[in-house]
N, C-alpha and C. Protein backbone atom coordinates (compact mmCIF):
# COMPACT_ATOMS: atom_id res chain seq x y z
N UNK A 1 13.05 -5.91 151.47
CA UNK A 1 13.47 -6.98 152.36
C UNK A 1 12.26 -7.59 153.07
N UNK A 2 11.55 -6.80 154.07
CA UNK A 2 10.75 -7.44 154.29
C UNK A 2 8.93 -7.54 153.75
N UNK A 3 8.81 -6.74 152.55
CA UNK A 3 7.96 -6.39 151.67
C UNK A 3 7.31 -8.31 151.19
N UNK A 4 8.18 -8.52 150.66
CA UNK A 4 8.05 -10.17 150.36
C UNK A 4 6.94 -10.90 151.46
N UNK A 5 7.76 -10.78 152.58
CA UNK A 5 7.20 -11.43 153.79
C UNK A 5 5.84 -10.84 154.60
N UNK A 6 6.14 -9.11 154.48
CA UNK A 6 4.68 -8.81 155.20
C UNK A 6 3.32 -8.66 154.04
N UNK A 7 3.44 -7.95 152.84
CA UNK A 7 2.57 -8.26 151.98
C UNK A 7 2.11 -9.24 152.31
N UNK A 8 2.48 -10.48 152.24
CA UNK A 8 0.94 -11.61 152.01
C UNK A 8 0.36 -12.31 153.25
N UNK A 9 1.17 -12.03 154.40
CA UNK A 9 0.75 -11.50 155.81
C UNK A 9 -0.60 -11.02 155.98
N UNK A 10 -0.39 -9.41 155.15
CA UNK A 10 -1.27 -8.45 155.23
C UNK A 10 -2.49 -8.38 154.84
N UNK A 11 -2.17 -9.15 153.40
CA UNK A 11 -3.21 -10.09 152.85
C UNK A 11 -4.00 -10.31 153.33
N UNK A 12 -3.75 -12.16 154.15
CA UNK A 12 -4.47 -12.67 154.21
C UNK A 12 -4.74 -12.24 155.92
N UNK A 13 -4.55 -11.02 156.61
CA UNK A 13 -5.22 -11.22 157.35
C UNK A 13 -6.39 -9.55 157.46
N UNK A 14 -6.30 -9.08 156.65
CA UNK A 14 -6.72 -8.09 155.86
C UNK A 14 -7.08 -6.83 156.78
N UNK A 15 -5.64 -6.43 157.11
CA UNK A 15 -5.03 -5.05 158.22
C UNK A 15 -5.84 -4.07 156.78
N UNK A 16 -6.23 -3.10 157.35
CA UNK A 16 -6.20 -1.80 156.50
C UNK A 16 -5.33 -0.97 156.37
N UNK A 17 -5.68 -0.26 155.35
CA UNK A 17 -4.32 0.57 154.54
C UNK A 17 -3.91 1.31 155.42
N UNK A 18 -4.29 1.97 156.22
CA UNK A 18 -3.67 3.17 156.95
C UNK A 18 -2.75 2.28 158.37
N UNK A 19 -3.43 1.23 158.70
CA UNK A 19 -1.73 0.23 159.30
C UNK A 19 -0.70 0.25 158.75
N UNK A 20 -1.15 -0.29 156.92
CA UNK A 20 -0.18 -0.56 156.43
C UNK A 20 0.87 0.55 156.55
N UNK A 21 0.24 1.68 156.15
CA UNK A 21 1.69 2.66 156.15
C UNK A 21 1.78 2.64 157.28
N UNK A 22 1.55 2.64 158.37
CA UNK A 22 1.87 3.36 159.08
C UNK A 22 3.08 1.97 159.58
N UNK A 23 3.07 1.02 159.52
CA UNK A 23 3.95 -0.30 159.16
C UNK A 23 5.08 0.16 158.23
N UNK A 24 4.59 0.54 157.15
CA UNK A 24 5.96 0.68 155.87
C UNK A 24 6.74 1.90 156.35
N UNK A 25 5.99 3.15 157.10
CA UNK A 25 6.91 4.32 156.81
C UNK A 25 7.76 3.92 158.28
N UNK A 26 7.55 3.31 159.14
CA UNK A 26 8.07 3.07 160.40
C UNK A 26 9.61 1.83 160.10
N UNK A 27 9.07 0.84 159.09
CA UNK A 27 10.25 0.26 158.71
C UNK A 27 11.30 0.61 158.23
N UNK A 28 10.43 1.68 156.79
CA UNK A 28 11.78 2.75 155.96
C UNK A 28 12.14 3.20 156.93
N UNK A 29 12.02 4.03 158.06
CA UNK A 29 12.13 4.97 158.76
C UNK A 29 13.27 4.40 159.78
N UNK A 30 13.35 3.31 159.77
CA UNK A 30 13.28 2.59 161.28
C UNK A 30 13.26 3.07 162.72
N UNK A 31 12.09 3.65 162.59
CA UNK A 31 11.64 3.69 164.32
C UNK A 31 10.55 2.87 164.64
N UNK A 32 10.73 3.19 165.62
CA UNK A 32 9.70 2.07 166.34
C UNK A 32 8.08 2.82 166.35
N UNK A 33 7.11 1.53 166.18
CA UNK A 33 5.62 2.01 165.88
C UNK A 33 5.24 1.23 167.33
N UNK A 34 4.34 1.86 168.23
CA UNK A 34 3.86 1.70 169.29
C UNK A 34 3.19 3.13 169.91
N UNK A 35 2.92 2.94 171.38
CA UNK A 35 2.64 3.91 172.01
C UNK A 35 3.84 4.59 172.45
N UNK A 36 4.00 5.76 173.63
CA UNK A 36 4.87 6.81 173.90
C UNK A 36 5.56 5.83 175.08
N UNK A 37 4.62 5.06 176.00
CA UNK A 37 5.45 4.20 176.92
C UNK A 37 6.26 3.07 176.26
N UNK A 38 5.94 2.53 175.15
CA UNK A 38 6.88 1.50 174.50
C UNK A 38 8.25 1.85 173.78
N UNK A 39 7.61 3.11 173.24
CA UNK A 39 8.85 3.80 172.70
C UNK A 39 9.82 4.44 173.50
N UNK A 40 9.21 4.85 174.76
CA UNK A 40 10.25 5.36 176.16
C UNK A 40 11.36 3.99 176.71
N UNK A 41 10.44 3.02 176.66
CA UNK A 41 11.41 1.87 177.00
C UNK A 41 11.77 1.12 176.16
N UNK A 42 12.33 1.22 174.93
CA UNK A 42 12.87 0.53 174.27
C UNK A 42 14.34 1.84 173.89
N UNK A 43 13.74 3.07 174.00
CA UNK A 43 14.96 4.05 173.76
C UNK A 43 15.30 3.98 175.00
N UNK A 44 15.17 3.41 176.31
CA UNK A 44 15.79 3.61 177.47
C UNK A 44 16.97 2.12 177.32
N UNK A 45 16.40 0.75 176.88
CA UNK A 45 17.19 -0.15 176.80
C UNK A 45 18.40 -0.43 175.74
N UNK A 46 17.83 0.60 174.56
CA UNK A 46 18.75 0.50 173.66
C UNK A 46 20.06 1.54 173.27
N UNK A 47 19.11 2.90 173.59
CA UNK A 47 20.17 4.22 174.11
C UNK A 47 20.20 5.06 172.46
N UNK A 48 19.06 4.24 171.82
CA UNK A 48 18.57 5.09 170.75
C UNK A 48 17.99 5.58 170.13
N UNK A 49 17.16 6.81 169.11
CA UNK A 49 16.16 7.25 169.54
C UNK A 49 15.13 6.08 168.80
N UNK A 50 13.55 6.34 169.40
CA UNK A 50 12.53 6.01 168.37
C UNK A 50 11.28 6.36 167.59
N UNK A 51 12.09 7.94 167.90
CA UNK A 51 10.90 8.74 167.21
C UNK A 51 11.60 10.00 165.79
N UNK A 52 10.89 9.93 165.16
CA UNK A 52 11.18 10.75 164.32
C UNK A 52 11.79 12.33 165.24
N UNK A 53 13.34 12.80 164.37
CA UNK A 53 13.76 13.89 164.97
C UNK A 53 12.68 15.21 165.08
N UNK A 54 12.71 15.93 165.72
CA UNK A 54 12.08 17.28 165.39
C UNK A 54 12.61 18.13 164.03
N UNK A 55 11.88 18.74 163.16
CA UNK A 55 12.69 19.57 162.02
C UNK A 55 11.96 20.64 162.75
N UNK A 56 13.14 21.62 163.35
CA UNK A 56 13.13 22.88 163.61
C UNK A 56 14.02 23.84 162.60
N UNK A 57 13.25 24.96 162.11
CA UNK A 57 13.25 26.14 161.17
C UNK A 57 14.94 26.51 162.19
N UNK A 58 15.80 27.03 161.58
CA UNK A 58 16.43 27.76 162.88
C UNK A 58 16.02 29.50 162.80
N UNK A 59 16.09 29.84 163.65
CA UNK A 59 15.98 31.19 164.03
C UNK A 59 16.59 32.28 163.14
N UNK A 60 15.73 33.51 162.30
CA UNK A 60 15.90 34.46 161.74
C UNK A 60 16.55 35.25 162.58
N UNK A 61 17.67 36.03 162.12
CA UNK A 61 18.61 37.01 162.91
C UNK A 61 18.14 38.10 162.42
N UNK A 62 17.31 39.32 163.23
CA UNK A 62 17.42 40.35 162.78
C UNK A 62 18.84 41.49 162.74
């Protein structure tokens, strides 16, 4: 979807690769790419998250 449109963006204004992903996996992903204060207030206005969940192991029962 938006591959079309940011590719030649990217192009011509010639971001480096490690933006780029960090652009693509945030879109697949859809969370939000910023700092910790942008991402605090945009999950405060919207009421959802914008960070990748935690993957926690769960706990071995002896």
């Amino acid at each position: 979807m938006w591959k079309c449109y940011l590719e030649p963006q990217l192009i011509r204004h010639h971001v480096d690769s490690e933006l780029t992903d960090k652009i693509r996996q945030s879109v697949n992903k859809r969370l939000v790419l910023g700092n910790d204060r942008f991402k605090d207030e945009v999950e405060q206005l919207t009421g959802q998250r914008t960070r990748p969940a935690k993957q926690e192991r769960p706990a071995i029962e002896s």
